[in-house]
Protein backbone atom coordinates (compact mmCIF):
# COMPACT_ATOMS: atom_id res chain seq x y z
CA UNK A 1 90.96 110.57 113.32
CA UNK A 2 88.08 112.85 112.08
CA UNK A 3 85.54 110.74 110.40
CA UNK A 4 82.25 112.16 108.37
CA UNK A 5 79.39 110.99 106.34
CA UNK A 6 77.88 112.88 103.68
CA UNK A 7 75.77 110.48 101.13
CA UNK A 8 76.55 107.52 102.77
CA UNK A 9 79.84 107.53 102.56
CA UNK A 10 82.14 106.87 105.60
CA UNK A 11 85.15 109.43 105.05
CA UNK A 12 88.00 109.48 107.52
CA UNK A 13 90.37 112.43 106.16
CA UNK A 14 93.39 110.71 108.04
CA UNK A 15 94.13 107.03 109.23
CA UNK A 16 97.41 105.75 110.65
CA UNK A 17 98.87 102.82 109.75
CA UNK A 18 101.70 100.68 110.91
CA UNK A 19 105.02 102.86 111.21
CA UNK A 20 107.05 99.54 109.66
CA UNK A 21 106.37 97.33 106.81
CA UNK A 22 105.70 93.91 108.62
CA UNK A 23 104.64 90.36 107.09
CA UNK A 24 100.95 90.27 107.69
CA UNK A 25 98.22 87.60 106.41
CA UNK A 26 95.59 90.40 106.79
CA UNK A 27 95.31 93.78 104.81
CA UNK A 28 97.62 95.83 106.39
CA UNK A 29 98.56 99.31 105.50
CA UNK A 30 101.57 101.79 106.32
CA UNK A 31 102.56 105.11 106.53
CA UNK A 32 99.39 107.58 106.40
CA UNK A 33 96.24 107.73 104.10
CA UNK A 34 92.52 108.73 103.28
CA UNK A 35 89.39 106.21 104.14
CA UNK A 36 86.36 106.48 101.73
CA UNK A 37 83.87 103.72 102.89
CA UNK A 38 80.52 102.62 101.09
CA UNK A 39 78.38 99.86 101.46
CA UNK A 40 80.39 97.65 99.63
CA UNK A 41 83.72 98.60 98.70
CA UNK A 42 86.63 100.48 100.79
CA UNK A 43 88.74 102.87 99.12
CA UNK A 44 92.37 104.20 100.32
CA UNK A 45 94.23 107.34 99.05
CA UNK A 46 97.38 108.23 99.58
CA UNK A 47 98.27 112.14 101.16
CA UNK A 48 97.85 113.28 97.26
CA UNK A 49 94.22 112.49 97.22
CA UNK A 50 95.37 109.67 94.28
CA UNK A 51 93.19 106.27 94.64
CA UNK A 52 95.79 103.60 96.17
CA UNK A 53 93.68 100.83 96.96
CA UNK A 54 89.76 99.20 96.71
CA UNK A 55 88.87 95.87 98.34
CA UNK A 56 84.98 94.80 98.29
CA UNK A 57 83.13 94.48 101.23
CA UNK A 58 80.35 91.98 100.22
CA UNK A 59 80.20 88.27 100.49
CA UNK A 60 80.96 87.73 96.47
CA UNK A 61 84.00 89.21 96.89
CA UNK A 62 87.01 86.47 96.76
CA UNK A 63 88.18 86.85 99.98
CA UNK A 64 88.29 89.93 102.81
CA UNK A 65 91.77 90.26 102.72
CA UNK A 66 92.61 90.53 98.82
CA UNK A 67 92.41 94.03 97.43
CA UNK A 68 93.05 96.13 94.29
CA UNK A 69 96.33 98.33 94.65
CA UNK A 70 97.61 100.99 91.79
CA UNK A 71 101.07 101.44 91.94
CA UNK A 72 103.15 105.01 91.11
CA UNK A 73 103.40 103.88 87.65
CA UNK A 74 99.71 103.65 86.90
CA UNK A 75 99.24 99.79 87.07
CA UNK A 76 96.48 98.18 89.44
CA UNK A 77 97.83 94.80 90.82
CA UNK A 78 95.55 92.02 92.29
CA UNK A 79 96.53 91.14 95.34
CA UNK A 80 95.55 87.52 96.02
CA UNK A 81 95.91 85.14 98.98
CA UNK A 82 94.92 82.24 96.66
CA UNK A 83 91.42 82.00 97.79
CA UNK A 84 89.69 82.10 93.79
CA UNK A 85 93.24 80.16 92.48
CA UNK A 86 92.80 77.26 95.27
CA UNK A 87 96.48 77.65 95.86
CA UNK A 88 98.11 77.71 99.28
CA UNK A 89 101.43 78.19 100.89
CA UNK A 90 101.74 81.27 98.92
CA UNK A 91 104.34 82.70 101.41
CA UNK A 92 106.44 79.75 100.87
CA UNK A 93 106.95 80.62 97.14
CA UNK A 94 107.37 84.56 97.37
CA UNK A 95 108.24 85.02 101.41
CA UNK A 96 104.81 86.88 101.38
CA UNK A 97 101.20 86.19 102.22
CA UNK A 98 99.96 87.26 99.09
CA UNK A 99 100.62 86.49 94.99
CA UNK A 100 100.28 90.25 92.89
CA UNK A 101 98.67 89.42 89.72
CA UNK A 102 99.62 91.63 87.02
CA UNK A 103 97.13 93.05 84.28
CA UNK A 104 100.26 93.02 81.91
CA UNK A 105 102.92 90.51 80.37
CA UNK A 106 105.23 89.12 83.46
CA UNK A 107 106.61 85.88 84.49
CA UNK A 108 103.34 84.74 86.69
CA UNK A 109 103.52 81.20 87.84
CA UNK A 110 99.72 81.16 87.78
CA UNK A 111 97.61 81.58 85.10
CA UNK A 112 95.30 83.36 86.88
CA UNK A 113 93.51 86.90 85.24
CA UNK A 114 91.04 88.69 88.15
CA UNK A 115 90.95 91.66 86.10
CA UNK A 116 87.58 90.02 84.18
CA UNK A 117 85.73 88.53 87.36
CA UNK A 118 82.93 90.51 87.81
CA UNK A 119 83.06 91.53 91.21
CA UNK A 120 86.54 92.90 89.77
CA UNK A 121 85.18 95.16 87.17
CA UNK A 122 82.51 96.22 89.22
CA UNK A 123 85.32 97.30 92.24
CA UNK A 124 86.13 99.61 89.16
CA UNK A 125 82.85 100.83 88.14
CA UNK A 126 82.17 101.56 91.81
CA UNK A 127 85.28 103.88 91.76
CA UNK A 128 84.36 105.76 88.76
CA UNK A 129 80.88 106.45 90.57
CA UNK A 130 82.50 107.35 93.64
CA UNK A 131 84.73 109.89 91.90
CA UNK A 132 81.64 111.07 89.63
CA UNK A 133 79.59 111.56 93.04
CA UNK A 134 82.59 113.09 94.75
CA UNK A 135 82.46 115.61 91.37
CA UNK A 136 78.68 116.62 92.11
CA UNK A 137 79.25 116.29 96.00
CA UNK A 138 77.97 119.95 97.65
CA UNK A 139 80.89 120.96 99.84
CA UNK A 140 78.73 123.31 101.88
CA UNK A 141 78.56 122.21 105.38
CA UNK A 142 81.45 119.73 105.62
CA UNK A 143 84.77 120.06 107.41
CA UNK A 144 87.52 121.94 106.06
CA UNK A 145 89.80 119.17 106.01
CA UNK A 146 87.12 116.74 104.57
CA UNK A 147 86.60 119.25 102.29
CA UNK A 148 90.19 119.65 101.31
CA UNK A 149 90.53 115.75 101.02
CA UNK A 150 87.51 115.94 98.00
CA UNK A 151 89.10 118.45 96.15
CA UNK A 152 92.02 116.82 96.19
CA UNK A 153 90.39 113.63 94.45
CA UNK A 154 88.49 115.10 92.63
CA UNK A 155 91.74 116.38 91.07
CA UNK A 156 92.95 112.75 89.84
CA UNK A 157 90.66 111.24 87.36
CA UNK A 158 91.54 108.87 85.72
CA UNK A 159 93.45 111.00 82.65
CA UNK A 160 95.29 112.75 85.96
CA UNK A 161 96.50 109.75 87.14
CA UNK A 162 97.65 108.66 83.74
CA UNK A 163 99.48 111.88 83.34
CA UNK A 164 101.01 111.32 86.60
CA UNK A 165 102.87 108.25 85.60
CA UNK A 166 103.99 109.70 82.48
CA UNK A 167 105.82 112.76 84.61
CA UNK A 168 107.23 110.33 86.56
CA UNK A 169 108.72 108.09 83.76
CA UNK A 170 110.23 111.72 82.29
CA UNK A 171 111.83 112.54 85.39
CA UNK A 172 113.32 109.57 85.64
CA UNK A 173 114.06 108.91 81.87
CA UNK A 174 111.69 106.49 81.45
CA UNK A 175 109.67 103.23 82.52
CA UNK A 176 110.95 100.90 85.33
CA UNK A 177 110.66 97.89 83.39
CA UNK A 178 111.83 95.64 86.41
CA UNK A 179 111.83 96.07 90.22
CA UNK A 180 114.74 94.16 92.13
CA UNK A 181 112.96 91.40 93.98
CA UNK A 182 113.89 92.72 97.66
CA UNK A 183 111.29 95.29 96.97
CA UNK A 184 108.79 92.62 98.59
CA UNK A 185 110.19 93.67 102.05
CA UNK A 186 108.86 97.23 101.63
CA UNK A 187 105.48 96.20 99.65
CA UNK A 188 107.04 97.60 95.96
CA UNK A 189 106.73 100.97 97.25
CA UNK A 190 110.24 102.94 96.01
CA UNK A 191 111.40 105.69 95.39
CA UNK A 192 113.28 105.64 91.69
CA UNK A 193 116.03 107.38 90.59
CA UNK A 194 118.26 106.41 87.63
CA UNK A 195 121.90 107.01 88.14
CA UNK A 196 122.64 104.75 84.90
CA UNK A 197 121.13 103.58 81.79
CA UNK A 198 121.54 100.43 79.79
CA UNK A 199 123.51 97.00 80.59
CA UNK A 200 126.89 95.12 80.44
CA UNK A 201 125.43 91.99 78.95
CA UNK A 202 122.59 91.88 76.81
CA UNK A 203 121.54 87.96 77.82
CA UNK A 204 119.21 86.45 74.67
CA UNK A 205 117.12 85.33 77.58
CA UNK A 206 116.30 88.60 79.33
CA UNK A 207 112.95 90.79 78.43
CA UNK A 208 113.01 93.34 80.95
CA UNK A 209 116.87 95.05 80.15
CA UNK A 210 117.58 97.86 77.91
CA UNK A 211 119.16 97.45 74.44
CA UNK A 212 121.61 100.45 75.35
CA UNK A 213 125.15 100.45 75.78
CA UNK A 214 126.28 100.68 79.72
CA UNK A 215 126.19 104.35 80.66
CA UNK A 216 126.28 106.49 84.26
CA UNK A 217 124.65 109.50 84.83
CA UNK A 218 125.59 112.87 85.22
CA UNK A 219 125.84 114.00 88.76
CA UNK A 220 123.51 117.18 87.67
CA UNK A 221 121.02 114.99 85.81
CA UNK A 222 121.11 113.01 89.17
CA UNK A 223 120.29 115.78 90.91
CA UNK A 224 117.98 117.26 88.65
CA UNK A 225 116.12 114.26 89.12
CA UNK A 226 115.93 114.39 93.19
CA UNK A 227 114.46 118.06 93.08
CA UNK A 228 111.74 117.25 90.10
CA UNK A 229 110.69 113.41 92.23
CA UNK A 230 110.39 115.93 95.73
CA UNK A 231 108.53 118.09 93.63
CA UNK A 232 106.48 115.04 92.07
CA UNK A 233 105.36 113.23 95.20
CA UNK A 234 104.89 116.14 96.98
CA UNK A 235 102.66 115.57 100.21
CA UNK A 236 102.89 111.42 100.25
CA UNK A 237 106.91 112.27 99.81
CA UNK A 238 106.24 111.58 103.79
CA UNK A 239 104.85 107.94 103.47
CA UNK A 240 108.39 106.46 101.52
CA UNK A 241 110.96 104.85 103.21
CA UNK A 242 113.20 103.09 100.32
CA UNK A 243 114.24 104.29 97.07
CA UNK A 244 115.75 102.31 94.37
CA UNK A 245 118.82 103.59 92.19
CA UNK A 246 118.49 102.17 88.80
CA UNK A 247 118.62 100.85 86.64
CA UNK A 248 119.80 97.45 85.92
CA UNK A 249 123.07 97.72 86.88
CA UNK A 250 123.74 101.12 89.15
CA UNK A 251 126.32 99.16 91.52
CA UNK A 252 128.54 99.40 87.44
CA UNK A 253 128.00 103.45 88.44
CA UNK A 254 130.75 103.31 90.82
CA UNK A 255 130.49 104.08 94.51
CA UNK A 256 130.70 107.62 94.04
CA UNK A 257 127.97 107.91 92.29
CA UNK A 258 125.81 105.39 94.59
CA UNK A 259 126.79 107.13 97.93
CA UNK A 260 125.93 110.66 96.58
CA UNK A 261 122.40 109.65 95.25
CA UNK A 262 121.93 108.15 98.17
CA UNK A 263 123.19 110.21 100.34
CA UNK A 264 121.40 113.62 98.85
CA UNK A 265 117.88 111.88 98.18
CA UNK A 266 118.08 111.06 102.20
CA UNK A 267 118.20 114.06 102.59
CA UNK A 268 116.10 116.07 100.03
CA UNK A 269 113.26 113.94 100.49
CA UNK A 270 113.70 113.61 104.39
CA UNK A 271 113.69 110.11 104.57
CA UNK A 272 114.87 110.06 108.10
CA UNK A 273 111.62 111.55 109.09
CA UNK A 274 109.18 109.76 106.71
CA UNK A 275 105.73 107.83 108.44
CA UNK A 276 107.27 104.22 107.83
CA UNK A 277 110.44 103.75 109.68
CA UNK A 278 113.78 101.37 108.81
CA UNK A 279 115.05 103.25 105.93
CA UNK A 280 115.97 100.54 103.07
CA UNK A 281 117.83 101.36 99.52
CA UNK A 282 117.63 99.27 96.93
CA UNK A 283 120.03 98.34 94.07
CA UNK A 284 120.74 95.59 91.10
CA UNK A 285 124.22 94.60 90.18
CA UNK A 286 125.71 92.16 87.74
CA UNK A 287 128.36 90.00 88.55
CA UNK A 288 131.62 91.89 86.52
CA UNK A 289 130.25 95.39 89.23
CA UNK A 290 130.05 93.42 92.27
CA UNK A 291 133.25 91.44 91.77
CA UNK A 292 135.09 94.76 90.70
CA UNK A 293 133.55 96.14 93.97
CA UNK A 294 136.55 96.64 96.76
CA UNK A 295 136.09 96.94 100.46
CA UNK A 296 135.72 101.23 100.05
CA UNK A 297 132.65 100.37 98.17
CA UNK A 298 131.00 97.98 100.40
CA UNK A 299 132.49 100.09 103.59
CA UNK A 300 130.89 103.24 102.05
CA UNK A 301 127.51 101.59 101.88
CA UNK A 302 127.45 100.10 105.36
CA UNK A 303 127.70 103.33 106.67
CA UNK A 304 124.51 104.98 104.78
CA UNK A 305 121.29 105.90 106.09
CA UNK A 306 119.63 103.11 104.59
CA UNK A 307 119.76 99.52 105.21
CA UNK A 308 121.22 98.60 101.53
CA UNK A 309 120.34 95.23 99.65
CA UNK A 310 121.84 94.52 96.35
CA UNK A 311 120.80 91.98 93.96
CA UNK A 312 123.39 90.16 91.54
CA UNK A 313 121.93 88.34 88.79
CA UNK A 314 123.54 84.93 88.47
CA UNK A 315 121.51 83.21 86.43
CA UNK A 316 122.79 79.76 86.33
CA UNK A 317 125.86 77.61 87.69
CA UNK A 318 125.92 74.91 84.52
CA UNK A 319 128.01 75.93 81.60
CA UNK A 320 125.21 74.74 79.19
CA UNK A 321 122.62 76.92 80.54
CA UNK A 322 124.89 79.74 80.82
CA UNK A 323 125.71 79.65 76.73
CA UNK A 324 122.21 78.62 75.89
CA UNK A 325 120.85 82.05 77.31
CA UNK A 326 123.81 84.35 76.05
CA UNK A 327 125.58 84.86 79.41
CA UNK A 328 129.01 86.03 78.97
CA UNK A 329 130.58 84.99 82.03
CA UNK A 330 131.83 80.98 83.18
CA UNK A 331 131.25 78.85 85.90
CA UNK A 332 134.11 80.25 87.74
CA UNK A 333 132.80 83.68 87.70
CA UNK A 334 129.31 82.42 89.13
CA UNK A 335 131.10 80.48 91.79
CA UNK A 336 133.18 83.61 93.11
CA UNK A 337 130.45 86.00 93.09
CA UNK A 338 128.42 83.36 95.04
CA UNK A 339 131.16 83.21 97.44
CA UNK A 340 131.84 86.66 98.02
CA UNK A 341 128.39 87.36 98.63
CA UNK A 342 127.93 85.06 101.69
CA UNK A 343 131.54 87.26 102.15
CA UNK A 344 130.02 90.81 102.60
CA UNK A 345 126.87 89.52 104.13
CA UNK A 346 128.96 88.44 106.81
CA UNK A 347 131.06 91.51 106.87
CA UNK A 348 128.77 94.10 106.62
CA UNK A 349 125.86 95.07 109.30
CA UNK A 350 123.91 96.99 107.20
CA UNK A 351 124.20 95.24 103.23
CA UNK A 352 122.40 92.20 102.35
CA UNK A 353 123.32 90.31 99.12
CA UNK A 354 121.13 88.35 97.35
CA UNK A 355 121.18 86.61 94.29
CA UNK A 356 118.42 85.63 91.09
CA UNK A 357 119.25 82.08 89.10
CA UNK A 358 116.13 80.92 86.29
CA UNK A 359 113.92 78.64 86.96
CA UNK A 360 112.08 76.71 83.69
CA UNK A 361 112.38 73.45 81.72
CA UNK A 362 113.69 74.89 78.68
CA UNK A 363 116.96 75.24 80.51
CA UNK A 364 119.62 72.03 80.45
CA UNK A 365 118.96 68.90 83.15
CA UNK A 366 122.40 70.05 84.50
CA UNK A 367 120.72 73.78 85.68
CA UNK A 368 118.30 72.28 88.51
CA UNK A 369 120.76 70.20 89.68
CA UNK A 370 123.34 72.23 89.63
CA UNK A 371 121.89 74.80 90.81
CA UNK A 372 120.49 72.25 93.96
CA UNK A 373 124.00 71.21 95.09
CA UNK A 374 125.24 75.05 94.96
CA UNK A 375 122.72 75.92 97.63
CA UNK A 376 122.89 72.82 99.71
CA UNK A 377 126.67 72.60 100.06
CA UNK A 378 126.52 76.31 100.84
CA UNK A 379 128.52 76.57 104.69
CA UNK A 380 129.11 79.47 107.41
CA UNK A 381 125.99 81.02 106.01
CA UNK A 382 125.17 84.30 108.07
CA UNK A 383 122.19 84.79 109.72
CA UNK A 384 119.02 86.19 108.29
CA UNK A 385 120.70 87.34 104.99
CA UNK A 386 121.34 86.27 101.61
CA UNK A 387 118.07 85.26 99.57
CA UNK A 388 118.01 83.94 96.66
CA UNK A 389 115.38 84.25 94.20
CA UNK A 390 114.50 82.46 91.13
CA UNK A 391 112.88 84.01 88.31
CA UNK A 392 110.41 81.79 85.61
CA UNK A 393 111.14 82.30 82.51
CA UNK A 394 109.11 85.02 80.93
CA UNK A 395 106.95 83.99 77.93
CA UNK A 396 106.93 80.06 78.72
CA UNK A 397 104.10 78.19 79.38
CA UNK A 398 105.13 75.65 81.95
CA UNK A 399 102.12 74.36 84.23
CA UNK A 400 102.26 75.79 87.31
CA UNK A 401 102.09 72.82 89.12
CA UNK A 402 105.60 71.05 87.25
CA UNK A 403 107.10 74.65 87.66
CA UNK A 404 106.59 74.59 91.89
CA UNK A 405 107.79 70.99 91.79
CA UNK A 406 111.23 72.20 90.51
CA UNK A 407 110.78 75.19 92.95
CA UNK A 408 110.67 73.43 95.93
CA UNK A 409 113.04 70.84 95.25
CA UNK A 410 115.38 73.54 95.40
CA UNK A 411 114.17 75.33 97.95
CA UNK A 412 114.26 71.94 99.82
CA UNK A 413 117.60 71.67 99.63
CA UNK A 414 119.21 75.28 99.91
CA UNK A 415 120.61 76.23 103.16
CA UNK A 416 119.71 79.92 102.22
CA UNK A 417 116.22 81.13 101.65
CA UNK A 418 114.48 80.87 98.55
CA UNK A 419 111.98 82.31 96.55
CA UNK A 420 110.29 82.68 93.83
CA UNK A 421 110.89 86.60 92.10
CA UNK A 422 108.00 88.09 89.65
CA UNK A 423 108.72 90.33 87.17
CA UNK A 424 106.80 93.94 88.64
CA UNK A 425 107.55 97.30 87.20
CA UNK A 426 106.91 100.90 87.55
């Protein structure tokens, strides 16, 4: 770990971090990345020389272990641990220590906007001065490797890392509008690749899903994509463990098509060797894909690389609720896809299933309650498996405090897991 300090800046070129995404209630990082420290902020890159992460150093900052973090889609996220929000047992609501706070339109339980505090805008202005310094830096006496590091920053300004996001949204065919919520286990940091656009249902309530008709991929355009995302992430290809096959319904794709994406983009981008360890693949099904699903499906999966969780959205188990938000399916269909779940999370070492149901006001009395006795009749659950997530509605108001009420009267009850899943993209 070579470390150097030219105008007062602390650089170290190369920092290890854990090798497996753990639950932490301090600032942990994983994989391997860059170290730009000055008197009061820290700055991480990732193997690109692209800004990842800034967390103040002083005493006005909110608290030591909440930080800024840009994502691969351009967005900075907030990471909180409640300290400005006086809110606690934030693991309890999202099975992590910290809440992200978005700077665009989700489904936050908070209302709660850091992006305007001014120790917040000034973690910004103190990275535009760092990368104007870095600019004007003289190179002339400094390690070659340290030297290397600069020039790779100094590469992606601002517009670069705009650009950036753009390529990656062509690759891929455009913007991840939702993550599934499992991402949490692997910090949000995927690997996309579409083999499918659009979705079976169209729900009234949804604002995240495409208006297009279901459709699969091309197995070229599949592949097309793999060689252009190597090419994309280039050196931090290394620090990614999980990739996600989108979009909101790739499990509809068939299992062909899931295995071989899969299967070649382990490969290609040598997962099996990357810096974090316990490769995990990510997916979102609807109910009609997973019910259609047969053992060769579920069989083929279990025997990937990856550790593979899917996500079925259920929505609701009250008839009421179910018409109200435009969801094509009955009671009866919720029930058996409920069942079968708990079915191949028994069955299958390396698939978990886990399932999203809405969580608001707006929705009928029956939904809560409903909703309640599903979870805490639930029997012969298997161990450590089967989540279930429940997603505010996005665009209502309801105070935070009523909405965590109905939260944990549920999560109270259930016999599985239960969180609360925020609308992230990419």
């Amino acid at each position: 770990m070579q470390q150097f300090r030219p105008e007062q800046l602390a650089i170290t070129v190369e920092k290890n971090g854990n090798r497996r995404f753990t639950k932490s209630s301090n600032p942990t990082r994983f994989g391997k990345y860059a170290e730009i420290r000055t008197r009061d902020h820290e700055f991480h890159f990732n193997l690109n020389g692209q800004i990842r992460f800034i967390r103040g150093l002083g005493s006005d900052w909110p608290h030591p272990f909440e930080a800024l973090k840009r994502t691969d889609g351009n967005d900075w996220v907030y990471y909180s641990v409640g300290a400005a929000i006086q809110q606690r047992g934030i693991r309890d609501w999202l099975g992590e220590y910290y809440l992200p706070c978005f700077a665009y339109q989700s489904n936050a339980i908070v209302n709660f906007t850091p992006y305007f505090l001014p120790v917040v805008t000034g973690a910004f202005a103190a990275w535009a001065q760092l990368y104007a310094n870095i600019r004007t830096m003289p190179m002339d006496g400094l390690p070659s490797g340290t030297r290397a590091f600069l020039n790779r920053v100094a590469e992606n300004d601002d517009s670069a890392l705009h650009a950036r996001a753009e390529d990656l949204h062509t690759i891929i065919g455009g913007q991840v509008s939702v993550l599934p919520p499992d991402t949490h286990h692997v910090d949000y940091e995927v690997i996309p690749l579409n083999i499918a656009d659009g979705c079976l249902y169209h729900c009234k309530f949804c604002c995240v899903k495409s208006s297009r008709r279901f459709h699969p991929r091309s197995m070229e355009n599949i592949r097309e994509q793999i060689r252009n995302l190597k090419d994309f992430h280039g050196r931090n290809l290394q620090n990614y463990n999980a990739l996600f096959l989108g979009n909101h319904d790739a499990l509809a794709a068939g299992a062909d098509r899931v295995c071989m994406a899969a299967s070649e983009a382990f490969s290609a981008f040598d997962i099996g060797n990357a810096n974090i360890g316990y490769p995990r693949l990510f997916v979102f099904g609807s109910v009609d894909s997973f019910l259609k699903g047969g053992d060769t499906l579920f069989e083929n999966l279990d025997r990937l690389p990856f550790f593979t969780h899917i996500n079925i959205g259920l929505e609701s188990v009250d008839a009421e609720t179910l018409a109200e938000i435009g969801k094509p399916l009955a009671v009866a269909d919720i029930h058996e896809a409920f069942r079968k779940m708990t079915d191949v999370n028994r069955s299958h070492e390396n698939i978990e299933i886990t399932a999203n149901f809405l969580l608001g006001d707006r929705l009928s009395p029956d939904h809560h309650q409903s909703l309640a006795d599903l979870l805490g009749n639930i029997s012969d659950i298997p161990p450590g498996k089967g989540a279930v997530y429940l997603s505010p509605l996005a665009g209502h108001h309801q105070e935070c405090d009523d909405l965590l009420q109905s939260f944990f009267e549920i999560k109270n009850k259930s016999r599985l897991p239960v969180f609360i899943y925020l609308i992230q993209r990419l």
